[in-house]
N, C-alpha and C. Protein backbone atom coordinates (compact mmCIF):
# COMPACT_ATOMS: atom_id res chain seq x y z
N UNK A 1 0.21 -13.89 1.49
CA UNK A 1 0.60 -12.94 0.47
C UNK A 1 -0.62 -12.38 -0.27
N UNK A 2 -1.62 -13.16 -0.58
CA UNK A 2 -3.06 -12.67 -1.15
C UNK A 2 -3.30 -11.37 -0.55
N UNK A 3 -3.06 -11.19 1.06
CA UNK A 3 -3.72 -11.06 1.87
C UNK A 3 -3.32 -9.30 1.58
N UNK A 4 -2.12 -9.14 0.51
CA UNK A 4 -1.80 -7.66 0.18
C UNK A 4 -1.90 -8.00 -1.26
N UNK A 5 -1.99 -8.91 -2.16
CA UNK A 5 -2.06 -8.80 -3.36
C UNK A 5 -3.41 -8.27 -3.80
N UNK A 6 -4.10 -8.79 -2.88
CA UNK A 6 -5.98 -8.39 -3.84
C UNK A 6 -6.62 -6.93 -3.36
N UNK A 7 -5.88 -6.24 -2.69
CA UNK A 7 -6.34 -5.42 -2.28
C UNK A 7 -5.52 -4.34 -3.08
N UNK A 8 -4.18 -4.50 -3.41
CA UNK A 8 -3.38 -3.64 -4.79
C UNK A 8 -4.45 -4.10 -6.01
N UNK A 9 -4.91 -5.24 -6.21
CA UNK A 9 -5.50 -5.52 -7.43
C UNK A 9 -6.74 -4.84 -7.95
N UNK A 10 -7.69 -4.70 -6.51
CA UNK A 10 -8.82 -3.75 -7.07
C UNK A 10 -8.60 -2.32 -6.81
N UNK A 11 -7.33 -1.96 -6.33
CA UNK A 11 -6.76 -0.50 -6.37
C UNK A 11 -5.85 0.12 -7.77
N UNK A 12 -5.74 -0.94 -8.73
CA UNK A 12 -5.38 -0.68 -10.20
C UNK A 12 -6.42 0.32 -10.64
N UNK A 13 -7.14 0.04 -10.95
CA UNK A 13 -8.16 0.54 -11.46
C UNK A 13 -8.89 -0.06 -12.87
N UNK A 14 -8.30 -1.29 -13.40
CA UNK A 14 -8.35 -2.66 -13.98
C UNK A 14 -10.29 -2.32 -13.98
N UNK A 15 -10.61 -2.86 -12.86
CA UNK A 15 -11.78 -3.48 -13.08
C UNK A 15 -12.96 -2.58 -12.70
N UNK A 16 -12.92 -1.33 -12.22
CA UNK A 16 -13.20 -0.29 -12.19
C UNK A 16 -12.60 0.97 -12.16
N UNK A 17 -13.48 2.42 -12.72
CA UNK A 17 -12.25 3.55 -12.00
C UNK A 17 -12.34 3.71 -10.68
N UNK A 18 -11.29 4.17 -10.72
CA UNK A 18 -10.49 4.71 -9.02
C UNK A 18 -11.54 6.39 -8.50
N UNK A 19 -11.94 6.53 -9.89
CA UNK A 19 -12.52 8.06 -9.46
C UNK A 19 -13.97 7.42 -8.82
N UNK A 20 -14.16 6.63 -8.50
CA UNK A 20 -15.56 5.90 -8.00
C UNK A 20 -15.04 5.56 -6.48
N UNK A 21 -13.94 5.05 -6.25
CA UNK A 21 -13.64 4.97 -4.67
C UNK A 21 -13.95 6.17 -4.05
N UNK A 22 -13.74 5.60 -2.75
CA UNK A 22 -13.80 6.70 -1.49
C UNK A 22 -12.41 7.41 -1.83
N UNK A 23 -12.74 8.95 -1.42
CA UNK A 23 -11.06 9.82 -1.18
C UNK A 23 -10.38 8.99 -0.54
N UNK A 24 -10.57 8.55 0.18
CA UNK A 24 -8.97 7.82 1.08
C UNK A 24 -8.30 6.62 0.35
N UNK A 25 -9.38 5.45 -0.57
CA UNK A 25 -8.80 4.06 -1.61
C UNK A 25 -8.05 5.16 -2.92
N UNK A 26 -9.19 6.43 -3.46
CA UNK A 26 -8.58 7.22 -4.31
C UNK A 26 -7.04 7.68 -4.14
N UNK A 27 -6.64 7.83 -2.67
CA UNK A 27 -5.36 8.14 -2.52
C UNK A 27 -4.09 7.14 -1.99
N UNK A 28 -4.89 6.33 -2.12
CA UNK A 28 -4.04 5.01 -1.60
C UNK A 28 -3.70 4.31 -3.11
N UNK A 29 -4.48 4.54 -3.83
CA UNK A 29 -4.16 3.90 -5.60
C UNK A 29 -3.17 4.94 -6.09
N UNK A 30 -3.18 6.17 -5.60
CA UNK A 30 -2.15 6.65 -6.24
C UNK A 30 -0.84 5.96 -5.56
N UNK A 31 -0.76 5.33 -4.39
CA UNK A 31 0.97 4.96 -4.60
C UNK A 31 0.90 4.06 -4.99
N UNK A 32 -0.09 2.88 -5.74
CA UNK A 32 0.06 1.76 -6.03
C UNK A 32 0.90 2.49 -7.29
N UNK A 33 2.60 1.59 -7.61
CA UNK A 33 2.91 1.87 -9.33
C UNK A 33 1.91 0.81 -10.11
N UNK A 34 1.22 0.21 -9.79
CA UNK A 34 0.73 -0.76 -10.78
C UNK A 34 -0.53 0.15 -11.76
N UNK A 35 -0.89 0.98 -10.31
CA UNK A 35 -1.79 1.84 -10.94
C UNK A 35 -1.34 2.70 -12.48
N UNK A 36 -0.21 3.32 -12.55
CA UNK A 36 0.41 4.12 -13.20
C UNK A 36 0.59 3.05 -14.78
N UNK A 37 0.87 1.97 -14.37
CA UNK A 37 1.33 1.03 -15.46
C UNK A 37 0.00 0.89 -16.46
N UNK A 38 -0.59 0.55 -15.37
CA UNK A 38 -2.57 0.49 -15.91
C UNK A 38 -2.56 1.88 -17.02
N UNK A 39 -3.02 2.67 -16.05
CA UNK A 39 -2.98 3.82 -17.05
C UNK A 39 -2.44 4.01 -18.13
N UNK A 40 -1.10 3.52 -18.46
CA UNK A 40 -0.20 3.84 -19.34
C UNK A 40 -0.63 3.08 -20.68
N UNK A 41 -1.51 1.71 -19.92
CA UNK A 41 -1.92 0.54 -21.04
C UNK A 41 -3.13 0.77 -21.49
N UNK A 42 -3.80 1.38 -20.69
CA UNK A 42 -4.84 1.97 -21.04
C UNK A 42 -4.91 2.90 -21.99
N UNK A 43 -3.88 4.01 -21.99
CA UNK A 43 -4.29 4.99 -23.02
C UNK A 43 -3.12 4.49 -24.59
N UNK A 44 -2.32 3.44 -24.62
CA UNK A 44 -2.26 3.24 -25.34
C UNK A 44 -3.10 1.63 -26.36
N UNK A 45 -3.62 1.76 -25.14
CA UNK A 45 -5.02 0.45 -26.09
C UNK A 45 -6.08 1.20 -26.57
N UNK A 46 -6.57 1.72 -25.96
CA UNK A 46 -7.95 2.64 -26.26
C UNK A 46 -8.05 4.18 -26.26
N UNK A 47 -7.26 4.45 -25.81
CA UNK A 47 -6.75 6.01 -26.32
C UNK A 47 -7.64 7.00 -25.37
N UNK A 48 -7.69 6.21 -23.62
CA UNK A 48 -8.76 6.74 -22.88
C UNK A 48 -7.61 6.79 -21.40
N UNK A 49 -7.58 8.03 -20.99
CA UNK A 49 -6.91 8.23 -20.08
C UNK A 49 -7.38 9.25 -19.07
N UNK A 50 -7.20 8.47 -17.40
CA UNK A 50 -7.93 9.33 -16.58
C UNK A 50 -6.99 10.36 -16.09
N UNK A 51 -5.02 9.91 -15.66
CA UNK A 51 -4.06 10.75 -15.51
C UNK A 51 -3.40 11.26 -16.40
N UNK A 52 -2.63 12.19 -16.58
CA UNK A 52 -1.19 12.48 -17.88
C UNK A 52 -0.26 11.47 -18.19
N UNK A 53 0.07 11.49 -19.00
CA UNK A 53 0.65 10.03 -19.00
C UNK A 53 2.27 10.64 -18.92
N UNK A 54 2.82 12.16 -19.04
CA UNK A 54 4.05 12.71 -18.50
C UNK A 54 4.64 12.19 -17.12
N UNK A 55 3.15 12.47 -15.82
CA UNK A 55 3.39 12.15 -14.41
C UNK A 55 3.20 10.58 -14.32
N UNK A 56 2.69 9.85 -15.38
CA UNK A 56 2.60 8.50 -15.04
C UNK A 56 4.23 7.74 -15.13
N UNK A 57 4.93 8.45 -16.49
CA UNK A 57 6.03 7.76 -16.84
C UNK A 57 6.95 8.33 -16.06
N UNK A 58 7.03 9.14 -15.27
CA UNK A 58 8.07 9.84 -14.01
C UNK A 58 7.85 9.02 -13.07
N UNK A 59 6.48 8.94 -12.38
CA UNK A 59 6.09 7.97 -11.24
C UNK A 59 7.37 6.00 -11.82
N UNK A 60 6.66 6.34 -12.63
CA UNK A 60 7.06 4.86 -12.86
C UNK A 60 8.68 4.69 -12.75
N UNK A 61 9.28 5.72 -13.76
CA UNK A 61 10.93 6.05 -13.60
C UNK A 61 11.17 6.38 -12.42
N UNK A 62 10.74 6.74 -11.60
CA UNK A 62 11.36 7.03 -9.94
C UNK A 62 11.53 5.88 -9.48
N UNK A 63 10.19 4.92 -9.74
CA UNK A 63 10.09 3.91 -8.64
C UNK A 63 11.41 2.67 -9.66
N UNK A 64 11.48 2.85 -10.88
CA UNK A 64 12.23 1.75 -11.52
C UNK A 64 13.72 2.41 -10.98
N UNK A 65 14.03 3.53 -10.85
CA UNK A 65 15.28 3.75 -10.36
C UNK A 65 15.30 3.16 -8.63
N UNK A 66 14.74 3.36 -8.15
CA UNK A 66 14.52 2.85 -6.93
C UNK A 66 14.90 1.61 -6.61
N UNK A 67 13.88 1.10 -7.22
CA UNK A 67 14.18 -0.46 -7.55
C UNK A 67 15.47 -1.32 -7.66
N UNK A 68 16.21 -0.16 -8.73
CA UNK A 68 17.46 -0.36 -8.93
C UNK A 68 18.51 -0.24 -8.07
N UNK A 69 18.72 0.90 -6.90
CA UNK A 69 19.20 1.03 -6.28
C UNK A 69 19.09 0.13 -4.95
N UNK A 70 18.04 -0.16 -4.53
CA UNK A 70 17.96 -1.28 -3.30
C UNK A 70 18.53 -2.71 -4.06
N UNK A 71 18.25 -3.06 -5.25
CA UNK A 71 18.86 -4.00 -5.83
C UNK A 71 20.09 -4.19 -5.58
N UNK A 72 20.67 -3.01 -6.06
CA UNK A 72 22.20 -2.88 -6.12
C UNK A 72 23.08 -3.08 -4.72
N UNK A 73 22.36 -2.30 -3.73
CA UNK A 73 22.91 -2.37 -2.65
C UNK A 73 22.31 -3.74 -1.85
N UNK A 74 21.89 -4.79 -2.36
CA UNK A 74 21.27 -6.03 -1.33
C UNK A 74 22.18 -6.62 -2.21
N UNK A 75 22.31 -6.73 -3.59
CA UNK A 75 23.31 -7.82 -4.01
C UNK A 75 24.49 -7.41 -3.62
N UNK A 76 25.23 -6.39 -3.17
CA UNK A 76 26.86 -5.96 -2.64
C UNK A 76 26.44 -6.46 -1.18
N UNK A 77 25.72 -6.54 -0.98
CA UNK A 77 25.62 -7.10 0.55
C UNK A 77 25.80 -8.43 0.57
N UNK A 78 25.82 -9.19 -0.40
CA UNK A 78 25.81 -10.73 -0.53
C UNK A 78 27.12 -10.90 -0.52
N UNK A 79 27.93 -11.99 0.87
CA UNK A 79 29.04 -12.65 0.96
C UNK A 79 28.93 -13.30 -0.41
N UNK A 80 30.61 -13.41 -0.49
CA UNK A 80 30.75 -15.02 -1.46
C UNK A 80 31.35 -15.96 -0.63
């Protein structure tokens, strides 16, 4: 499991920016949502933001509806 966790981890942008990767990690952090979350904590800790934080909180609401919906439909899939 590491073996996809640490590689989302330095694609946050946590411990460096993302505008320093190569174009291709640069576009691979954008589907990380963790990335988006970052951002969001970021500009409300320090008031320093590299995206909008409009497209951050949409990104994030898509993927939390998402979320919701595979939820929904794996627990109706569960016999009793």
């Amino acid at each position: 499991m590491s073996f996809v966790n640490m590689p989302l981890f330095f694609l946050l942008g946590s411990l460096f920016p993302v505008s320093q990767l190569p174009e291709i990690l640069q576009k691979t952090a954008l589907v990380n949502p963790l990335y988006y979350s970052i951002e969001l904590l970021r500009r409300m800790l320090v008031d320093y933001f590299t995206i909008q934080p409009l497209p951050a909180v949409f990104v994030l609401g898509l993927l939390l509806i998402a979320a919701l919906l595979i939820g929904r439909d794996k627990f109706n899939k569960i016999e009793p």
